[in-house]
Protein backbone atom coordinates (compact mmCIF):
# COMPACT_ATOMS: atom_id res chain seq x y z
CA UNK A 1 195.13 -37.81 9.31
CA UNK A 2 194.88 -40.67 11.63
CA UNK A 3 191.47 -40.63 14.08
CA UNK A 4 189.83 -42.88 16.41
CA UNK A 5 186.28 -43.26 14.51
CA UNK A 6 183.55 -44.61 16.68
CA UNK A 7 180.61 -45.49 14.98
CA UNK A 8 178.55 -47.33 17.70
CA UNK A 9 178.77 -49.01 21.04
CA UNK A 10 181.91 -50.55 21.00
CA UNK A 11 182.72 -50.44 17.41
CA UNK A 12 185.48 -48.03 17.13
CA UNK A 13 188.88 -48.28 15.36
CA UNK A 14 192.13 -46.01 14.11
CA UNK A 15 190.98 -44.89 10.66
CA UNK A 16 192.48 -42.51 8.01
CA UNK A 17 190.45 -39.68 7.51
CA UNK A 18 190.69 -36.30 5.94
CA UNK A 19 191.52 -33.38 7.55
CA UNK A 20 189.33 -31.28 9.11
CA UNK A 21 189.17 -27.91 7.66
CA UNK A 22 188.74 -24.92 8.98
CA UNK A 23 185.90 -22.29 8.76
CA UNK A 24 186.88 -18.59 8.45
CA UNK A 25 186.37 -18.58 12.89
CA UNK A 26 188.12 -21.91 13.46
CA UNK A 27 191.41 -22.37 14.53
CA UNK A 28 193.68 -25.54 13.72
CA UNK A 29 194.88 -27.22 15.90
CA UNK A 30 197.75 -30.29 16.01
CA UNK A 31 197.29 -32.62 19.34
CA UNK A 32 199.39 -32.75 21.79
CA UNK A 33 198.28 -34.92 24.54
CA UNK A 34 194.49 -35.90 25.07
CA UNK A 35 193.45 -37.96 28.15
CA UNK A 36 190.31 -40.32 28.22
CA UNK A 37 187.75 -40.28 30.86
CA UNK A 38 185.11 -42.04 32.37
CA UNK A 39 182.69 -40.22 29.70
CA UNK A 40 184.23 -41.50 26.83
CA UNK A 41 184.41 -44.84 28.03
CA UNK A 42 180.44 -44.93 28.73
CA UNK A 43 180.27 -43.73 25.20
CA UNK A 44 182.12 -46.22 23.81
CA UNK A 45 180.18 -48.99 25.66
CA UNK A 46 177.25 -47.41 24.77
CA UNK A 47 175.90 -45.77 28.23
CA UNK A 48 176.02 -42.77 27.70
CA UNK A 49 172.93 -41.15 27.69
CA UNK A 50 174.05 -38.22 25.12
CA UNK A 51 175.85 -39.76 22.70
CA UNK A 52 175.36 -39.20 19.14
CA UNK A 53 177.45 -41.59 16.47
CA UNK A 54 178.96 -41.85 14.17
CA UNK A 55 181.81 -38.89 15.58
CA UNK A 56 185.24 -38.74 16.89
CA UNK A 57 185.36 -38.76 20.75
CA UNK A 58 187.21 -37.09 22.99
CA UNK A 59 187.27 -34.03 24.62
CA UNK A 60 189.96 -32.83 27.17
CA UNK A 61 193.19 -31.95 25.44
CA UNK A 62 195.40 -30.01 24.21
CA UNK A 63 197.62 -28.70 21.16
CA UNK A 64 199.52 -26.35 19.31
CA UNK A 65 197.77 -24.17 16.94
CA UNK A 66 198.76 -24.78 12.78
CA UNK A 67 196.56 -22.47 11.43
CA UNK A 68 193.97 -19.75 12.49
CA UNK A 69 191.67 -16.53 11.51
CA UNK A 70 193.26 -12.99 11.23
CA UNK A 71 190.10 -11.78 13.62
CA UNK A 72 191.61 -13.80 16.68
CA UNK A 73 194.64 -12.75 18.96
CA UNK A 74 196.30 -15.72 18.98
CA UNK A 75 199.52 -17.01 17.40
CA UNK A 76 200.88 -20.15 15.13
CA UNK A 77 202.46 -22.15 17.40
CA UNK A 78 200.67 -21.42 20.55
CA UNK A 79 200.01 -24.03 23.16
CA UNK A 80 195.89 -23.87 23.70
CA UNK A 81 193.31 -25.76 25.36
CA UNK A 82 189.47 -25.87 24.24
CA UNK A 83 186.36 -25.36 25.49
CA UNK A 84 184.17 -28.57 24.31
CA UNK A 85 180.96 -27.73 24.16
CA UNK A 86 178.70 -25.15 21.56
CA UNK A 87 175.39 -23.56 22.10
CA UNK A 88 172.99 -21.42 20.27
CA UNK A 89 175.23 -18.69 20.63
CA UNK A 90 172.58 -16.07 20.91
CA UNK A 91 170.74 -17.00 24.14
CA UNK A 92 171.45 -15.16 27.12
CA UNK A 93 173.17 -18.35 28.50
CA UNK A 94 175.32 -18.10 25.68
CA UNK A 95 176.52 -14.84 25.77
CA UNK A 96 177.19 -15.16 29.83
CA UNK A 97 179.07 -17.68 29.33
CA UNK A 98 176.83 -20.71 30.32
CA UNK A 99 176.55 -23.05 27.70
CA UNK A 100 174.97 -25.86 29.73
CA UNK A 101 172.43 -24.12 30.08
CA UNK A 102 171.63 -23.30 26.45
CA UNK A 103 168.94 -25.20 24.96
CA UNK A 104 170.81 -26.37 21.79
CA UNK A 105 173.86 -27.02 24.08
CA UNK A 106 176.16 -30.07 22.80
CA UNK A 107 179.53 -31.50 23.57
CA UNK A 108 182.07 -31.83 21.05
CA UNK A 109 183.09 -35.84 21.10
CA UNK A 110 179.60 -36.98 22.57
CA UNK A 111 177.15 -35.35 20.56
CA UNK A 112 179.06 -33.59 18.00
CA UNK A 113 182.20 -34.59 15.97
CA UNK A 114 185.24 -33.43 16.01
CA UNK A 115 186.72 -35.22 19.06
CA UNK A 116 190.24 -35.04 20.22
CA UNK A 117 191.68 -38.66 19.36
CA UNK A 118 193.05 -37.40 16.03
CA UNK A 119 196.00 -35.81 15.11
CA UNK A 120 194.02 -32.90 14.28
CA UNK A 121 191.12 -31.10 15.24
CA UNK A 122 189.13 -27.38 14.73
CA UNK A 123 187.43 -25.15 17.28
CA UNK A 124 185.90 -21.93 17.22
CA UNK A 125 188.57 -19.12 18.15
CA UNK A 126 186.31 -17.75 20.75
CA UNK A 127 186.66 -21.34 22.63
CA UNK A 128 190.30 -21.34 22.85
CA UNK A 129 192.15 -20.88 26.02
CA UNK A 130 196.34 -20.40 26.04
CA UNK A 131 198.29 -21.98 28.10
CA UNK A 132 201.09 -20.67 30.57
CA UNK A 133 204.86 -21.14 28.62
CA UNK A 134 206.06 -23.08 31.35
CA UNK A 135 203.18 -25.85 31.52
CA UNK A 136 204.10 -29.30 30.75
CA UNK A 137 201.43 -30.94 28.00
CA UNK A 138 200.62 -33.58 29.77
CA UNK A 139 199.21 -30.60 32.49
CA UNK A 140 197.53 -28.57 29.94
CA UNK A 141 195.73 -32.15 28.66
CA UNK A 142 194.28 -31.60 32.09
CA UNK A 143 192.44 -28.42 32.09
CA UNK A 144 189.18 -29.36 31.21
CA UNK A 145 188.80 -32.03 33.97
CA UNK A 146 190.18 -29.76 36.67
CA UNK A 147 187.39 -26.86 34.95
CA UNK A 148 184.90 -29.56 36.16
CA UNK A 149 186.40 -29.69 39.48
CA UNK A 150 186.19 -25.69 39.58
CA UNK A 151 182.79 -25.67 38.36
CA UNK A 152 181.31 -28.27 40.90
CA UNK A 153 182.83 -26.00 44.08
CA UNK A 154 181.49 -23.12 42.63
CA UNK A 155 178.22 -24.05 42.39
CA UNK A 156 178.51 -25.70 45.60
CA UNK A 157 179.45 -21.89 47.13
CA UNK A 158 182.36 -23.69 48.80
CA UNK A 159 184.33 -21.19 51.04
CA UNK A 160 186.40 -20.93 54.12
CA UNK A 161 185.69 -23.22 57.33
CA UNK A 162 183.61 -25.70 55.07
CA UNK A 163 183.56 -29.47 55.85
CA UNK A 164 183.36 -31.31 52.74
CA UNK A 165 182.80 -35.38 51.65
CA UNK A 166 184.17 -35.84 48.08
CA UNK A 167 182.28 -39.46 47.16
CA UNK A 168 184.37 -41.48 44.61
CA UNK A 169 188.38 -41.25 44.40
CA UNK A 170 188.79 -41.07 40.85
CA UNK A 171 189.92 -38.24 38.44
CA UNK A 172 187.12 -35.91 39.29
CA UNK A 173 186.74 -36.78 42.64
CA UNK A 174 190.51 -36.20 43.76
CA UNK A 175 190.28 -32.69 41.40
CA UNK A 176 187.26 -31.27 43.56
CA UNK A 177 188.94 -32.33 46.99
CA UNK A 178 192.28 -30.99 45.91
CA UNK A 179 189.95 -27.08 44.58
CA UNK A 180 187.59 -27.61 47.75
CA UNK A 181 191.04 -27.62 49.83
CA UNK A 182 192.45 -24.73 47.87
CA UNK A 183 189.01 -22.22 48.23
CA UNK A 184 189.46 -22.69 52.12
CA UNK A 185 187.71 -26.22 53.09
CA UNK A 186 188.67 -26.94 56.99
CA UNK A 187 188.30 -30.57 56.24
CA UNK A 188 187.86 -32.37 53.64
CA UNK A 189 187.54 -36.53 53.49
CA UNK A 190 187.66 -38.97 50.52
CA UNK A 191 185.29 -41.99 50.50
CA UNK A 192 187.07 -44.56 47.87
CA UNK A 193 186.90 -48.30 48.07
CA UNK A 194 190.45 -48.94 46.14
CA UNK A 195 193.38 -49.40 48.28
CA UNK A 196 195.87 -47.52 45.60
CA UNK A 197 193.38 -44.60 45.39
CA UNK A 198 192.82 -44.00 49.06
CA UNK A 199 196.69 -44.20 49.23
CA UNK A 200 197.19 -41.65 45.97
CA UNK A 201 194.70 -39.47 47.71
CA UNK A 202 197.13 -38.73 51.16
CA UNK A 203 199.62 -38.45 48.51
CA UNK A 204 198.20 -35.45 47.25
CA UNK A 205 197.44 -34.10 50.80
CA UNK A 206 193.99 -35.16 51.35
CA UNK A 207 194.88 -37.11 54.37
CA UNK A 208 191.35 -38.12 55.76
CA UNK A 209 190.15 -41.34 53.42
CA UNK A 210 187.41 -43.71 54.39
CA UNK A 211 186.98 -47.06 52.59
CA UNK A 212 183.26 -47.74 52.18
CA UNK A 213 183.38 -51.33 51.89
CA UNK A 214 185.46 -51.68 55.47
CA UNK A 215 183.44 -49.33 57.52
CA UNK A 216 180.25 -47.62 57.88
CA UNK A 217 180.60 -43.75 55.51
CA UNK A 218 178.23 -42.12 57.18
CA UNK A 219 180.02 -43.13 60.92
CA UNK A 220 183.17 -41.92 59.70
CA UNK A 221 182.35 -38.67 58.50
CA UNK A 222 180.08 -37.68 61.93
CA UNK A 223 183.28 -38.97 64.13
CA UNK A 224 186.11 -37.60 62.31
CA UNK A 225 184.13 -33.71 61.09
CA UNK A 226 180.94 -33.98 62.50
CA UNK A 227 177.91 -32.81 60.01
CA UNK A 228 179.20 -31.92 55.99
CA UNK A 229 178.35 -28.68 54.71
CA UNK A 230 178.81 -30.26 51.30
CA UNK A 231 179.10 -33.63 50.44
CA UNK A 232 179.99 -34.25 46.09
CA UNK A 233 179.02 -37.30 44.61
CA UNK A 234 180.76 -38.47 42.27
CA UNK A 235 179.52 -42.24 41.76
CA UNK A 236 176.19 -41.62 41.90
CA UNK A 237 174.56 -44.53 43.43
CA UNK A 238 171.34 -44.65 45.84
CA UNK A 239 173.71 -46.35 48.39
CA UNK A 240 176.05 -43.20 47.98
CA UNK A 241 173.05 -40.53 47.82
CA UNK A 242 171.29 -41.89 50.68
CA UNK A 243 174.63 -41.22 53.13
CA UNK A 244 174.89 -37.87 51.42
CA UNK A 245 171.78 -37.16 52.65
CA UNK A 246 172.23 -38.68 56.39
CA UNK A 247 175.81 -36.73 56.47
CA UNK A 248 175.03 -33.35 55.52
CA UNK A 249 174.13 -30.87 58.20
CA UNK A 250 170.71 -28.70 57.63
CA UNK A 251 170.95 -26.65 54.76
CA UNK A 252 173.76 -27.99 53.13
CA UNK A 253 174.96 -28.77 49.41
CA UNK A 254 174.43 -32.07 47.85
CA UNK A 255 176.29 -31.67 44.69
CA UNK A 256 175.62 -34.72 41.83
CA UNK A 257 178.63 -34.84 39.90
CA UNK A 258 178.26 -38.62 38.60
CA UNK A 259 176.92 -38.86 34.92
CA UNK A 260 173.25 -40.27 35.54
CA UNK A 261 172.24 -43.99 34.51
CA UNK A 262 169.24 -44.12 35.94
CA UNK A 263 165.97 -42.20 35.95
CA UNK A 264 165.39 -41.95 39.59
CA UNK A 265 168.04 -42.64 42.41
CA UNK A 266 165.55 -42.82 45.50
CA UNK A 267 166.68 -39.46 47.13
CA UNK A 268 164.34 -39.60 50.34
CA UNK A 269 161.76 -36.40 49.97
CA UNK A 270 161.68 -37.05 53.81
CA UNK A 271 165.28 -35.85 53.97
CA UNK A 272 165.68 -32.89 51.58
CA UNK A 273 162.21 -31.19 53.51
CA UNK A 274 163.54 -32.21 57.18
CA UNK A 275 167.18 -30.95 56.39
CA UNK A 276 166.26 -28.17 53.84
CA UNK A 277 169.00 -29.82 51.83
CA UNK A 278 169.64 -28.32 48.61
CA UNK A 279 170.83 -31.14 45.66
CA UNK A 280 172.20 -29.29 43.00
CA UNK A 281 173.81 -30.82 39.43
CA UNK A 282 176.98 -30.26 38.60
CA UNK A 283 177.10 -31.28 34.75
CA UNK A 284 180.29 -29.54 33.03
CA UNK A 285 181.69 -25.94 33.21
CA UNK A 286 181.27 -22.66 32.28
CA UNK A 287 183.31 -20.36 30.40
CA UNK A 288 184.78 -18.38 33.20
CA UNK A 289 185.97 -22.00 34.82
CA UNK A 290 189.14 -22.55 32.30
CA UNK A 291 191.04 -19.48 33.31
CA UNK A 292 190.75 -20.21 36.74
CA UNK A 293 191.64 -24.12 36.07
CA UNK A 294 194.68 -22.54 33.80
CA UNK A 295 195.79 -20.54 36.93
CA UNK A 296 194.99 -22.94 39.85
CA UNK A 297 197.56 -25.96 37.79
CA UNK A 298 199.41 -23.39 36.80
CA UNK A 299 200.62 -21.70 39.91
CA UNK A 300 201.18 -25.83 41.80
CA UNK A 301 197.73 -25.36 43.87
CA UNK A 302 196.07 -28.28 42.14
CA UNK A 303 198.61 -31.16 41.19
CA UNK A 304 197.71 -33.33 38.50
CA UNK A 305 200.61 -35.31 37.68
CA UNK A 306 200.12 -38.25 40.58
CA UNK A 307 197.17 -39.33 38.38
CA UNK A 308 198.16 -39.50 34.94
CA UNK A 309 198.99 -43.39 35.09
CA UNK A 310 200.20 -43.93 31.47
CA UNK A 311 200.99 -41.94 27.59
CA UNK A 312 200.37 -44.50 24.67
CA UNK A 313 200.24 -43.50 21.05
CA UNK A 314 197.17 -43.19 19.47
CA UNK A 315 197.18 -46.45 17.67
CA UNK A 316 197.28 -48.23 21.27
CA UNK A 317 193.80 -45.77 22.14
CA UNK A 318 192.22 -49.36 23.06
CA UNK A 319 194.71 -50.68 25.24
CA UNK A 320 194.22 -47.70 26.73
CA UNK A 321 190.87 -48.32 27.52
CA UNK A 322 191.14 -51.42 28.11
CA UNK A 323 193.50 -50.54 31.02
CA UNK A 324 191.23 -48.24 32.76
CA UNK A 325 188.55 -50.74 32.57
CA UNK A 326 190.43 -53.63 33.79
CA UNK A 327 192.71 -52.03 36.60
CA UNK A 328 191.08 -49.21 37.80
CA UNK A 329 193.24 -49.78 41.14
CA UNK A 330 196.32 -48.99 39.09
CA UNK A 331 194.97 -46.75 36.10
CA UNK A 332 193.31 -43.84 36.74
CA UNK A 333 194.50 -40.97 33.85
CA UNK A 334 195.57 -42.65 30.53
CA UNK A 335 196.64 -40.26 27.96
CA UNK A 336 197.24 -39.94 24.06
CA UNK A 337 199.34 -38.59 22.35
CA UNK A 338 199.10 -38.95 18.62
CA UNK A 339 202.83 -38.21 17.80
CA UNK A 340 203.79 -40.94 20.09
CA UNK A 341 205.91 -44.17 19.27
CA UNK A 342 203.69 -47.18 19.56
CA UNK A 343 205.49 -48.19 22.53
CA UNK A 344 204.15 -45.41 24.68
CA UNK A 345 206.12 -44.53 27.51
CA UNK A 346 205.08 -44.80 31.57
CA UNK A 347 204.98 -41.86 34.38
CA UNK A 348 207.21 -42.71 37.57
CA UNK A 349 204.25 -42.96 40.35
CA UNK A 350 204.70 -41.98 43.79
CA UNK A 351 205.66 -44.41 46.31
């Protein structure tokens, strides 16, 4: 089979491989669509803090199962998503559910191999989610982001009335203002500094946007909602904690969602005593967050096609991310698919 083979920071290239074969509990499955993300493109410039090569990256996706165990329920042919991630499997983390917070937790594509840029890939039969008939691939390829999304409002105990700051109009960022809208947020506002992002975002219904660079965050937010009950940041800056902190209202949620760089972002100890702030990480998902990513896109409550920007074959995986990289203002979901002509094919975007 054809793969995407990266064997250190910025060496990575479309290689023939072998197949992967599966284990008497793994399920084969054929890729449909597979989208690239901010992780994998830290990975492949080597900053990401995780990584592991020589592997295959990748690891939101989806596919259409070839081959599995007689033990599982599902069926040849079936359109699936996968969880990314193992643990120990034995640790009370494990069997709850929580695999970040095994010990020997590891993501498939960043520590472990068997990424989803290749036309094939395996996964443990206990990790595989269906999908809904009448879901459109290039939807179920976005299930695992959107299970971040879920995940970060969850552990953010986001509920009715709530004001909210999302930090960082990207993938993620429109994904937890679109769930934090959906689990009963009164208001929610987007801070972005890209004109087509901010303008994507009121697209999708999220009509209060603030550009950073233009005017002051933290005056926005107090004169348009007052104090945030929960403010998620996605970029993960000291400029961006540092309003977080000013804008959130005693007691509230800071939620890190941003993958971290650095060691110590300067979050003022001043802050988090006067406020009784709590900052809580927001890393991946847990079990229990696919289904309800499955039924939020699949019932229309979260929308996902304004972002997917552009489908190119898997031998154009580069220009891919080269497009991301370059113009973020007009790329912000590329996806793969590996039985794709190499001249790709483009979304209509909203005007």
């Amino acid at each position: 089979m054809k793969a995407i083979v990266l064997n250190g920071p910025n060496d990575f290239s479309l290689q023939d491989i072998e197949d992967p074969i599966p284990t008497a509990e793994e399920v084969e499955i054929q890729v449909r669509m597979a989208g690239i993300c901010g992780t994998d493109i830290h990975l492949l410039r080597g900053k990401n803090p995780f990584a592991a090569y020589p592997l295959i990256p990748g690891h939101e996706y989806m596919g259409e199962i070839v081959s599995l165990p007689a033990q599982s329920d599902l069926k040849k042919g079936d359109r699936v998503t996968v969880f990314p991630a193992e643990g120990c499997g034995t640790c009370e983390a494990c069997k709850a559910g929580r695999l970040p917070h095994c010990t020997e937790f590891k993501f498939i594509g960043v520590r472990l191999p068997g990424g989803c840029f290749a036309e094939k890939v395996v996964a443990d039969y206990r990790r595989i989610f269906p999908l809904p008939g009448g879901m459109e691939d290039e939807v179920g390829a976005m299930v695992e982001p959107t299970a971040v999304a879920v995940h970060a409002n969850r552990r953010a105990d986001l509920g009715k009335g709530m004001k909210v700051l999302v930090i960082g109009g990207g993938t993620i960022g429109l994904l937890i203002a679109q769930v934090a809208q959906v689990y009963g947020a009164s208001q929610v506002i987007v801070s972005e500094p890209l004109d087509e992002r901010r303008s994507l975002a009121r697209h999708m219904g999220l009509e209060l946007t603030c550009n950073p660079q233009d005017e002051d965050l933290v005056a926005f937010a107090k004169r348009n909602m007052g104090m945030a009950d929960v403010v998620f940041d996605a970029v993960g800056t000291q400029k961006t904690v540092t309003d977080a902190g000013e804008i959130l209202r005693p007691g509230g949620h800071l939620m890190l969602i941003a993958l971290p760089h650095i060691e110590n972002l300067g979050i003022s100890y001043r802050t988090i005593f006067a406020k009784e702030l709590k900052a809580i990480g927001s890393r991946t998902y847990f079990m229990d967050d696919f289904p309800e990513a499955i039924r939020l896109l699949g019932t229309g409550h979260v929308t996902v096609r304004p972002l997917i920007s552009k489908i190119l074959a898997l031998d154009r995986f580069a220009e891919g991310v080269e497009l991301l990289e370059r113009e973020p203002e007009k790329y912000i979901k590329v996806l793969i698919n590996p039985a794709l002509s190499a001249e790709g094919r483009d979304l209509q975007k909203p005007k």
